[in-house]
PDB file of N, CA and C in Angstrom:
ATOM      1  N   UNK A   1       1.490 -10.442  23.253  1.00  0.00           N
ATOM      2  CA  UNK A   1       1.501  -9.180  23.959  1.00  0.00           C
ATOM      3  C   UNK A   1       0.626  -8.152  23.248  1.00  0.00           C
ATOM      4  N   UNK A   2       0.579  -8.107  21.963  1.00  0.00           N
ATOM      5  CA  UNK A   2       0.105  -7.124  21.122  1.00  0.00           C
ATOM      6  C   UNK A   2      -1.742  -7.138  21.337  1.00  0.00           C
ATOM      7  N   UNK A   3      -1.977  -8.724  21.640  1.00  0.00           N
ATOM      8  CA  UNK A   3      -3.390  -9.133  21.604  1.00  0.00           C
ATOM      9  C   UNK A   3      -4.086  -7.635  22.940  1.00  0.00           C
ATOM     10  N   UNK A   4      -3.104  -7.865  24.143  1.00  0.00           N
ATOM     11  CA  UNK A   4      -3.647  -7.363  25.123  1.00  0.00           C
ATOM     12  C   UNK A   4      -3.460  -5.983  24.867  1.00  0.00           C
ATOM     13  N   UNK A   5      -2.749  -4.929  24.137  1.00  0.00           N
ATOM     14  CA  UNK A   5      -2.753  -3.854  24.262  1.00  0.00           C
ATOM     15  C   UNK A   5      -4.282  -3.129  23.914  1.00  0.00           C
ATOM     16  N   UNK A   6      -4.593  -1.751  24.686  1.00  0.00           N
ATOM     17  CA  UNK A   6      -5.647  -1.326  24.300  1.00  0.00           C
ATOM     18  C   UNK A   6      -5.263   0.432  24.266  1.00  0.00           C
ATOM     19  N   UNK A   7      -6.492   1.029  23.622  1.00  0.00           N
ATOM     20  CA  UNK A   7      -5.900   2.456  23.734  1.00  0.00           C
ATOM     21  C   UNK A   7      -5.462   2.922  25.513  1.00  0.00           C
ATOM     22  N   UNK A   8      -6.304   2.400  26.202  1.00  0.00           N
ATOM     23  CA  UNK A   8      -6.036   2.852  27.472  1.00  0.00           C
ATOM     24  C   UNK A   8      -4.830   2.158  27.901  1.00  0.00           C
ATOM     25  N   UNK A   9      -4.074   1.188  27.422  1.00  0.00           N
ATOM     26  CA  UNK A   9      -2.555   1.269  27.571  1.00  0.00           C
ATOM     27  C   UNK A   9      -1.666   2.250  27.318  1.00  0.00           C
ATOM     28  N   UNK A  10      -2.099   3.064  26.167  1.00  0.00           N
ATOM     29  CA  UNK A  10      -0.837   3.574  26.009  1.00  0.00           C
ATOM     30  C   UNK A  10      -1.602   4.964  26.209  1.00  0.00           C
ATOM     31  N   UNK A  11      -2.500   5.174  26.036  1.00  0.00           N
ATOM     32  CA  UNK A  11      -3.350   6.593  26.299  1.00  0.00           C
ATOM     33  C   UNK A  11      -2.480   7.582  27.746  1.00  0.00           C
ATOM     34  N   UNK A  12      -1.980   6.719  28.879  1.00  0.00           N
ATOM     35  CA  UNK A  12      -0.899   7.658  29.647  1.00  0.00           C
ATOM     36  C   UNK A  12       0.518   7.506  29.159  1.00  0.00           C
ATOM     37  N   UNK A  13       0.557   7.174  28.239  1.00  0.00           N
ATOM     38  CA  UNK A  13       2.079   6.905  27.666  1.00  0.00           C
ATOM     39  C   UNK A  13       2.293   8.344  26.377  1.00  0.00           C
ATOM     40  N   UNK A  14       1.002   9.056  26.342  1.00  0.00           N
ATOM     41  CA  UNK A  14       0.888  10.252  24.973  1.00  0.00           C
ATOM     42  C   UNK A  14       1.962  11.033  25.686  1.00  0.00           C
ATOM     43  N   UNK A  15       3.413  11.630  24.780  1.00  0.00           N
ATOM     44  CA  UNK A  15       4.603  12.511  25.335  1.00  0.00           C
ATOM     45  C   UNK A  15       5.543  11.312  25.559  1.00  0.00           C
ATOM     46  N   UNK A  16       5.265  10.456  25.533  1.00  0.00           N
ATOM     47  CA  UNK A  16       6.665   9.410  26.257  1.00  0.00           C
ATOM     48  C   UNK A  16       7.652   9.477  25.020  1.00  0.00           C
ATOM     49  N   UNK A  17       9.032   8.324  25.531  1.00  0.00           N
ATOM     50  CA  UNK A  17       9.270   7.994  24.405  1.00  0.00           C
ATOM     51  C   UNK A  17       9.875   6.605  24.395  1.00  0.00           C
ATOM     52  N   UNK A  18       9.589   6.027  23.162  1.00  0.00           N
ATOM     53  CA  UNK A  18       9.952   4.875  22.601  1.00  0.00           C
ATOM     54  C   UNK A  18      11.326   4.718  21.763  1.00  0.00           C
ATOM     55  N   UNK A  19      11.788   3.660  21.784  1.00  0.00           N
ATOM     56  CA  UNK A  19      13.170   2.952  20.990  1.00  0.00           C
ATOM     57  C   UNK A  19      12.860   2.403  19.697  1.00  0.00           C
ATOM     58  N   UNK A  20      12.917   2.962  18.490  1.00  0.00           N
ATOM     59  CA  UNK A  20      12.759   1.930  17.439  1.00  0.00           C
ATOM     60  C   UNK A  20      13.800   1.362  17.009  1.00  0.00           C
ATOM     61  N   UNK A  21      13.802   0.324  16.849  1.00  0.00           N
ATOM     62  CA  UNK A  21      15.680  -0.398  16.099  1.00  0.00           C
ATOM     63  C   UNK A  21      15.237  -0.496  14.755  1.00  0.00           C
ATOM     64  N   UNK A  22      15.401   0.565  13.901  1.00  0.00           N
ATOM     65  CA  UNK A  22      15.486   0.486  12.837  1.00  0.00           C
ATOM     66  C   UNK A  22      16.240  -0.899  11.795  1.00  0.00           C
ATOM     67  N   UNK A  23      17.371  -0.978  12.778  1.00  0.00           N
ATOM     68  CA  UNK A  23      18.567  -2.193  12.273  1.00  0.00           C
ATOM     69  C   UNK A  23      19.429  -2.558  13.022  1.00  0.00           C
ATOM     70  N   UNK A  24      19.888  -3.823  13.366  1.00  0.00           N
ATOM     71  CA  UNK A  24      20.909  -3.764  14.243  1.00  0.00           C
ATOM     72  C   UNK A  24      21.997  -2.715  14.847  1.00  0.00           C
ATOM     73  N   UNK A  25      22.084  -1.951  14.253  1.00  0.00           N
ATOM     74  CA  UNK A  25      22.972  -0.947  14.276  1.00  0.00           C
ATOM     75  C   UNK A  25      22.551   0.454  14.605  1.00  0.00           C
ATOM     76  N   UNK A  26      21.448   0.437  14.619  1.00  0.00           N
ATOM     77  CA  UNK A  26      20.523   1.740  14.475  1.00  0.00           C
ATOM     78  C   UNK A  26      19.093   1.874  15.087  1.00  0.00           C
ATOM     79  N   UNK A  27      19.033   2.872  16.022  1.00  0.00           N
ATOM     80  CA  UNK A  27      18.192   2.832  17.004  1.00  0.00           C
ATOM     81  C   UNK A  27      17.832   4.200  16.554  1.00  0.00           C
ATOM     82  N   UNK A  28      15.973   4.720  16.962  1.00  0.00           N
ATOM     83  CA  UNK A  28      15.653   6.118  16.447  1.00  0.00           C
ATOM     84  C   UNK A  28      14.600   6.048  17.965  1.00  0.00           C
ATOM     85  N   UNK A  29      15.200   7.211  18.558  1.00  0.00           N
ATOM     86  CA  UNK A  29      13.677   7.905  19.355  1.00  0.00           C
ATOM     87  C   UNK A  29      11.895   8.313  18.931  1.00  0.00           C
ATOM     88  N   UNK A  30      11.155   7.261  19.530  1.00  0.00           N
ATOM     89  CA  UNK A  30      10.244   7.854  18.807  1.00  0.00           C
ATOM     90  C   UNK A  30       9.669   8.647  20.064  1.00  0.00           C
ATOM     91  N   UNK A  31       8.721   9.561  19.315  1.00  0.00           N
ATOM     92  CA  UNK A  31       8.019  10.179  20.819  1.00  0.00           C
ATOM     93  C   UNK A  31       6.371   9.671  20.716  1.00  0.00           C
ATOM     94  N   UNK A  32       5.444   9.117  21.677  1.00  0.00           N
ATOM     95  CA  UNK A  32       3.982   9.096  20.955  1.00  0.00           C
ATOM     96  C   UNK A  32       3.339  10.402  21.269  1.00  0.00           C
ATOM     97  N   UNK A  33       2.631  10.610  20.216  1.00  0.00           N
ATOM     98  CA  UNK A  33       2.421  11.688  19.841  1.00  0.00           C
ATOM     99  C   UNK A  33       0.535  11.949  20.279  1.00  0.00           C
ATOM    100  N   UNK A  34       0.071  10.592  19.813  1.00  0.00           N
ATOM    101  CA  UNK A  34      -1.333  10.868  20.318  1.00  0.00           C
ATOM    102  C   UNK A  34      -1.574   9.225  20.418  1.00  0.00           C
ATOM    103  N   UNK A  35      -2.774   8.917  20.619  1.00  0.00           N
ATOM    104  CA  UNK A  35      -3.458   7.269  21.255  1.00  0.00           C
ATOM    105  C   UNK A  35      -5.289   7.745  20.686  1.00  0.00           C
ATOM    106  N   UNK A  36      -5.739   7.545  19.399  1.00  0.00           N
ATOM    107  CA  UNK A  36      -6.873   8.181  18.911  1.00  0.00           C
ATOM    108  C   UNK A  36      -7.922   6.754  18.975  1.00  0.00           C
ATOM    109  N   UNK A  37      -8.923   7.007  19.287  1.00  0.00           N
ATOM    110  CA  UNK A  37      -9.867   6.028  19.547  1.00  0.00           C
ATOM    111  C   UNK A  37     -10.268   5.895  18.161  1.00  0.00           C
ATOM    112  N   UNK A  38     -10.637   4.723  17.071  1.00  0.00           N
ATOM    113  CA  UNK A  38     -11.057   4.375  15.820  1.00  0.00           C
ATOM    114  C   UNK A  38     -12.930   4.177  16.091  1.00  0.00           C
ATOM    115  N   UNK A  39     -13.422   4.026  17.001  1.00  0.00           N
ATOM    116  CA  UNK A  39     -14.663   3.915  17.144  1.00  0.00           C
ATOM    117  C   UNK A  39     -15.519   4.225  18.799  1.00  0.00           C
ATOM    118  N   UNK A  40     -16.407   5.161  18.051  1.00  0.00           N
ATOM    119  CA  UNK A  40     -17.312   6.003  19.595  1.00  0.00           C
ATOM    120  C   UNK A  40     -18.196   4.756  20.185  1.00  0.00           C
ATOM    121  N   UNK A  41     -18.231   4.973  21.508  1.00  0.00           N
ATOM    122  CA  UNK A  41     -18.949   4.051  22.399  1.00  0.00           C
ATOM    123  C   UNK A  41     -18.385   3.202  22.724  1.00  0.00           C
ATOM    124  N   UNK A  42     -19.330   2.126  23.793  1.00  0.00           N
ATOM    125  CA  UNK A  42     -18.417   1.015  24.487  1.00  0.00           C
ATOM    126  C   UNK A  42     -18.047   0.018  23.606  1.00  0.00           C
ATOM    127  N   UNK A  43     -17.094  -1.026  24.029  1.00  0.00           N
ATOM    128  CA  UNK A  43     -16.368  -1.903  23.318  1.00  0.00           C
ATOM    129  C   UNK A  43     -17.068  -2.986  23.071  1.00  0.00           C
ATOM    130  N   UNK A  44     -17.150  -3.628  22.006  1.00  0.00           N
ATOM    131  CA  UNK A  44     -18.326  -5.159  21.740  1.00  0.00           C
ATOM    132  C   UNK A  44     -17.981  -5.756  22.622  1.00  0.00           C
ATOM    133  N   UNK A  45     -18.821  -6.455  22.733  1.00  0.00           N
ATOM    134  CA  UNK A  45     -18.167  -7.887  23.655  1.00  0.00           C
ATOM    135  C   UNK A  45     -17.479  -8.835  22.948  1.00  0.00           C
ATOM    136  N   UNK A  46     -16.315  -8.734  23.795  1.00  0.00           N
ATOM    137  CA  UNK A  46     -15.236  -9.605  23.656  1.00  0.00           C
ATOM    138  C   UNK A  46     -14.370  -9.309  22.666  1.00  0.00           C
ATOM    139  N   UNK A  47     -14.339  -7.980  22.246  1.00  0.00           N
ATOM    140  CA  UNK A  47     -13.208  -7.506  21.414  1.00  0.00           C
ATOM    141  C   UNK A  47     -12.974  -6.324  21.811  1.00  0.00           C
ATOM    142  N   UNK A  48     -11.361  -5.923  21.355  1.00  0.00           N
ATOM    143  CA  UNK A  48     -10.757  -4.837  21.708  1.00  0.00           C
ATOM    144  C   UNK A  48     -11.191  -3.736  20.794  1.00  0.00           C
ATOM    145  N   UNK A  49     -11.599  -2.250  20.871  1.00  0.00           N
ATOM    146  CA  UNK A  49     -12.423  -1.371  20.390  1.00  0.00           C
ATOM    147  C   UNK A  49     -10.886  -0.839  19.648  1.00  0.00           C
ATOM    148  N   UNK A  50     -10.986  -0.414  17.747  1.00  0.00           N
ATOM    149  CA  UNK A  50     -10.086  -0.141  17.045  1.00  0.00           C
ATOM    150  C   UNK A  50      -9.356   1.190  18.049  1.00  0.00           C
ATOM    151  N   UNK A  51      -8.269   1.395  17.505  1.00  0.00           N
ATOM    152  CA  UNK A  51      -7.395   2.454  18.213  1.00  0.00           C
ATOM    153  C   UNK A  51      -6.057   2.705  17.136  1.00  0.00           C
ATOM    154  N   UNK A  52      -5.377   3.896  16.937  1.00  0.00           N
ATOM    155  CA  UNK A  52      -4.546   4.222  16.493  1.00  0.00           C
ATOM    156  C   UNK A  52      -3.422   5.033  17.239  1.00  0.00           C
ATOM    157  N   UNK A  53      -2.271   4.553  17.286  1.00  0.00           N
ATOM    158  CA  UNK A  53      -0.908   5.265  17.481  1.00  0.00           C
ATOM    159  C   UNK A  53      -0.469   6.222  16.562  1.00  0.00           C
ATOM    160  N   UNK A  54      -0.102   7.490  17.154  1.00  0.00           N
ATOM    161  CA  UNK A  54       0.842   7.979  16.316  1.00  0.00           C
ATOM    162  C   UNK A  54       1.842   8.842  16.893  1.00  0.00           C
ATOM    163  N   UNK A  55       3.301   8.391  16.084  1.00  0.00           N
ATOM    164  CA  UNK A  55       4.403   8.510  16.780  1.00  0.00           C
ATOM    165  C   UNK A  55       5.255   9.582  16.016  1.00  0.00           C
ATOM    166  N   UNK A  56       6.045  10.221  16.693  1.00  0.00           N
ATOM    167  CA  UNK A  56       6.931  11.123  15.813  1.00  0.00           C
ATOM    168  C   UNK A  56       8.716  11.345  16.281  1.00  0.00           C
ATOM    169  N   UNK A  57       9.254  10.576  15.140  1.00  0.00           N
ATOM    170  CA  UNK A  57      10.867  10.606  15.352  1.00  0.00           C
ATOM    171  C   UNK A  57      11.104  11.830  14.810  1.00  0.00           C
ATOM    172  N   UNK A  58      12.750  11.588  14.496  1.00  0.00           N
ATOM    173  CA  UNK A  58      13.451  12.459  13.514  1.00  0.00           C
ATOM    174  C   UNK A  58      13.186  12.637  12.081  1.00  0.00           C
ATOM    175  N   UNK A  59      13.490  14.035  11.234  1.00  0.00           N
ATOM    176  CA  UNK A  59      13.654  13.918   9.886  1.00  0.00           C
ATOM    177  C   UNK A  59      14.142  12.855   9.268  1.00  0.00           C
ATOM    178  N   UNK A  60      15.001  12.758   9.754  1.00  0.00           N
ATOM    179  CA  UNK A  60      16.071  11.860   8.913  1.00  0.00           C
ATOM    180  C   UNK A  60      16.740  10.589  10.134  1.00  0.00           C
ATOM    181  N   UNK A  61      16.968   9.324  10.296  1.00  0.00           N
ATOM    182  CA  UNK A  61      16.203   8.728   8.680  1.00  0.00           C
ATOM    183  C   UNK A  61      15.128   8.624   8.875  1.00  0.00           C
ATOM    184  N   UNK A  62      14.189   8.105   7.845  1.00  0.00           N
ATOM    185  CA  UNK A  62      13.047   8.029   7.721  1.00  0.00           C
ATOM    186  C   UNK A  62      12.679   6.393   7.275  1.00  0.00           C
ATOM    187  N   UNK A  63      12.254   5.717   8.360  1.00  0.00           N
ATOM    188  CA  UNK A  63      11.919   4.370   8.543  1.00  0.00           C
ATOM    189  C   UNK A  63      10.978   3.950   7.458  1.00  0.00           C
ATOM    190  N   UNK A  64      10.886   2.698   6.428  1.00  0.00           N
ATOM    191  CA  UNK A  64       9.859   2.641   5.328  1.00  0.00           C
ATOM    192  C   UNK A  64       8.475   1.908   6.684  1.00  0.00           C
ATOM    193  N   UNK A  65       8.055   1.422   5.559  1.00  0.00           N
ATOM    194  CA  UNK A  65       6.665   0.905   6.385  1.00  0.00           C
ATOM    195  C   UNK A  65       6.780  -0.747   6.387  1.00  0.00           C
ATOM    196  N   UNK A  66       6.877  -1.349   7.898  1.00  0.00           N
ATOM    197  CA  UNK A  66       6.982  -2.229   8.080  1.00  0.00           C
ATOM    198  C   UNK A  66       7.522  -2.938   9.201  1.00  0.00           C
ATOM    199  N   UNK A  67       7.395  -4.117   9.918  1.00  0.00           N
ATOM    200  CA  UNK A  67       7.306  -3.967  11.247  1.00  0.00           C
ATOM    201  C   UNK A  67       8.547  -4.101  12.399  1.00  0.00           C
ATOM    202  N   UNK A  68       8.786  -3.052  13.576  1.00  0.00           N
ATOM    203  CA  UNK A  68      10.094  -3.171  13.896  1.00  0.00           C
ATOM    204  C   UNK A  68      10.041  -3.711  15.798  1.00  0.00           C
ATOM    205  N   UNK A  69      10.768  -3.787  16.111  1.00  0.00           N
ATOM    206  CA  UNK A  69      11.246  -3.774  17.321  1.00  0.00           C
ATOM    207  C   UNK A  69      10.806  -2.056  18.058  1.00  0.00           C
ATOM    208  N   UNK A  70      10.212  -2.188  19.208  1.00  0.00           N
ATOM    209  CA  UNK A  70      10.061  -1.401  20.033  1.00  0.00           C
ATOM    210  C   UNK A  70      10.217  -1.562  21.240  1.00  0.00           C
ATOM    211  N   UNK A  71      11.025  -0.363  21.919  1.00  0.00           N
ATOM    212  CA  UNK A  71      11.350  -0.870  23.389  1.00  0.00           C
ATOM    213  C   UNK A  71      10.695   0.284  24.450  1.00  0.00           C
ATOM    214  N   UNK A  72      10.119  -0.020  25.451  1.00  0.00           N
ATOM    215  CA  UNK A  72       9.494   1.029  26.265  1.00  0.00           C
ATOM    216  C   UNK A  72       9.494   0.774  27.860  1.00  0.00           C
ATOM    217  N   UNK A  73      10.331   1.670  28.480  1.00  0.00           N
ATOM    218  CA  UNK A  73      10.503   1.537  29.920  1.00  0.00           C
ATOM    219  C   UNK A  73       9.173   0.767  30.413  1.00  0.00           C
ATOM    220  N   UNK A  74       8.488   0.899  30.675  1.00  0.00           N
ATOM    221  CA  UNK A  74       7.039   0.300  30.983  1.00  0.00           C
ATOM    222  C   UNK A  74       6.920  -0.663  30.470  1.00  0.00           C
ATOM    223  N   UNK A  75       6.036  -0.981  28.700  1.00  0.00           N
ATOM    224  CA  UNK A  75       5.999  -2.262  27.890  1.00  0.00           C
ATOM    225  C   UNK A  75       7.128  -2.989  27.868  1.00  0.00           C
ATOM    226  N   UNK A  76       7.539  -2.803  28.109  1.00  0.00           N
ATOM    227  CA  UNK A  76       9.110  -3.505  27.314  1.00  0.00           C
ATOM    228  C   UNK A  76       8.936  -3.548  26.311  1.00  0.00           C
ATOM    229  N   UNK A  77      10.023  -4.770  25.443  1.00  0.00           N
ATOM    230  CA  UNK A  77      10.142  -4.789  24.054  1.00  0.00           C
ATOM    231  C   UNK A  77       8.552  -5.678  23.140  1.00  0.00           C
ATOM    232  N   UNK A  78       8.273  -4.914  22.130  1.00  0.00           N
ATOM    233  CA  UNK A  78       7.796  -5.579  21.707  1.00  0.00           C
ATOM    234  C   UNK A  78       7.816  -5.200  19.997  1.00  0.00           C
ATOM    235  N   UNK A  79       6.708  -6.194  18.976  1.00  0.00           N
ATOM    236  CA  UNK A  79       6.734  -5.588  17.507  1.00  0.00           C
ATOM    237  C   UNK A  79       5.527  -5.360  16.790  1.00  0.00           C
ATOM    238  N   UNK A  80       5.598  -3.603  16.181  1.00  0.00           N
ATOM    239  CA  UNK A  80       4.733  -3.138  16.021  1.00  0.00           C
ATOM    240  C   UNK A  80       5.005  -2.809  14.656  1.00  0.00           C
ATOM    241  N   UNK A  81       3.320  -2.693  13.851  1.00  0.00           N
ATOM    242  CA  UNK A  81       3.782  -2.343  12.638  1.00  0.00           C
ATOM    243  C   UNK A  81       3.574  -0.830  12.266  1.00  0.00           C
ATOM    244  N   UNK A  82       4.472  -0.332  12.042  1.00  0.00           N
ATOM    245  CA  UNK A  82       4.635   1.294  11.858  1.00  0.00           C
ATOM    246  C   UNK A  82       4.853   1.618  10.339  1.00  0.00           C
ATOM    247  N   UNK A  83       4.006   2.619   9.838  1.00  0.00           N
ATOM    248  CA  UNK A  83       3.680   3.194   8.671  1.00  0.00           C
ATOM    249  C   UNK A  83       3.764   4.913   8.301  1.00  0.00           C
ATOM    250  N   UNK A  84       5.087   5.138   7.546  1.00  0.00           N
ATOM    251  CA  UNK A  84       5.393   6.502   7.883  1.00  0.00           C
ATOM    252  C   UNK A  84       3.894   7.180   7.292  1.00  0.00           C
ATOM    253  N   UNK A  85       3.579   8.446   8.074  1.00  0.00           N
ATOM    254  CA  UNK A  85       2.843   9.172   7.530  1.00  0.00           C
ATOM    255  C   UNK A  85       2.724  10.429   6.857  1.00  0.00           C
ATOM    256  N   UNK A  86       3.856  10.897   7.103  1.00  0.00           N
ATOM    257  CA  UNK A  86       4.345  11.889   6.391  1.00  0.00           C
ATOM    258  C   UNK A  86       5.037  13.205   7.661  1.00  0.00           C
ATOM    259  N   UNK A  87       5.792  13.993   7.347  1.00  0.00           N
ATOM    260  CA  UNK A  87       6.540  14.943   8.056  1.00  0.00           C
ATOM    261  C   UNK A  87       5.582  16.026   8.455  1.00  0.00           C
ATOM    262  N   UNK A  88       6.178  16.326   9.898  1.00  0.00           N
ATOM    263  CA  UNK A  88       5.471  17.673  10.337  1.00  0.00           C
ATOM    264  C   UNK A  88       6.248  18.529  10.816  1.00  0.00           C
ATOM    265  N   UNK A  89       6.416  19.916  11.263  1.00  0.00           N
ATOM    266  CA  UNK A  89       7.448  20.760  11.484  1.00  0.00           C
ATOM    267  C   UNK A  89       8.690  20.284  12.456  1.00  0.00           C
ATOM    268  N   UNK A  90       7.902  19.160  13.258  1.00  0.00           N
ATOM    269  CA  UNK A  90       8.479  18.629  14.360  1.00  0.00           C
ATOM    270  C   UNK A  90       9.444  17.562  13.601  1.00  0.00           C
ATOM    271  N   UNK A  91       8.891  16.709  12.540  1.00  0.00           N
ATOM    272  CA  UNK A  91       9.652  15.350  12.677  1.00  0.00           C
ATOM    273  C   UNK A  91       8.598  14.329  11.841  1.00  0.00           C
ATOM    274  N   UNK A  92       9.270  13.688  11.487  1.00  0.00           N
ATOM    275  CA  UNK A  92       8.216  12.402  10.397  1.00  0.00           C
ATOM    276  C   UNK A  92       7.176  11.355  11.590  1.00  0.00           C
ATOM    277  N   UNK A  93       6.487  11.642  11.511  1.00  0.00           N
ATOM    278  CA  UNK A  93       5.459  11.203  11.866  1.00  0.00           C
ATOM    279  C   UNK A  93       5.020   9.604  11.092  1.00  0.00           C
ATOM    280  N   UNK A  94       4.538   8.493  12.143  1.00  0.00           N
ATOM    281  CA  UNK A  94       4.356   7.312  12.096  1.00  0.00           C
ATOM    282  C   UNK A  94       3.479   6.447  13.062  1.00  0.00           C
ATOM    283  N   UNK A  95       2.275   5.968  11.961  1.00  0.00           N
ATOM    284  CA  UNK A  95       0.875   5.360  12.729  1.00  0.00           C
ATOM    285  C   UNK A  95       1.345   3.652  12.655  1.00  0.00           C
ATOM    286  N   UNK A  96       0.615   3.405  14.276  1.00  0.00           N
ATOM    287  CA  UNK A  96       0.043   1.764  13.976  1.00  0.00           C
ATOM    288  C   UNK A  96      -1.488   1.671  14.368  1.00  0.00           C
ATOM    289  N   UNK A  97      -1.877   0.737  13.172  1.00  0.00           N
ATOM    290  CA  UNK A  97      -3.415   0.752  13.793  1.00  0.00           C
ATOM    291  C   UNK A  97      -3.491  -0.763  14.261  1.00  0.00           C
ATOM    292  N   UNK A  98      -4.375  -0.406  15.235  1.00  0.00           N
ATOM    293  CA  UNK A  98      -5.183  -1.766  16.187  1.00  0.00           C
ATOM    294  C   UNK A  98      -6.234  -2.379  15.826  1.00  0.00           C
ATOM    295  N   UNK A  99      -6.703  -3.460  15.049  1.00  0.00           N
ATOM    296  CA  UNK A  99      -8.437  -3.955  14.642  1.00  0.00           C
ATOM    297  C   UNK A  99      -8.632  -4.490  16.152  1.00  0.00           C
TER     298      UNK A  99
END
């Protein structure tokens, strides 16, 4: 599933929100926050053009870096690897990047 995602998947998904299962027991709202293109111009042939997620939960807790369960009305479930990036007035903030 992960192969096919591209920024223009989730690029109308910027404001949504996502399910992270932190742990069996423990589920955190994420919201995406932005869908940033990693490289200008068209896409090589036959590969997907880099792209970055970035998502923003709660203060607390604060998820380490490494890869979880995500659930999304649309995508459904799938697993992404998320890397806290540090807090913003809003909420801890967390990237996945795409090669």
């Amino acid at each position: 599933m992960l192969e096919s995602f591209t920024i223009e998947t989730f690029a109308p998904l910027v404001g949504g929100v996502f399910v992270m299962h932190l742990d069996p027991a423990t589920d955190v709202t994420l919201e995406l926050v932005d869908a940033l293109s990693a490289r200008a111009g068209p896409p090589l042939a036959e590969m997907r053009s880099p792209f970055s997620l970035v998502f923003r939960g709660p203060h607390e807790p604060v998820a380490v870096q490494r890869i979880y369960q995500l659930d999304h009305p649309t995508l459904g479930s799938f697993e992404l690897f998320l890397v806290p990036v540090g807090p913003d007035d809003r909420g801890m903030r967390y990237e996945a990047v795409f090669t």
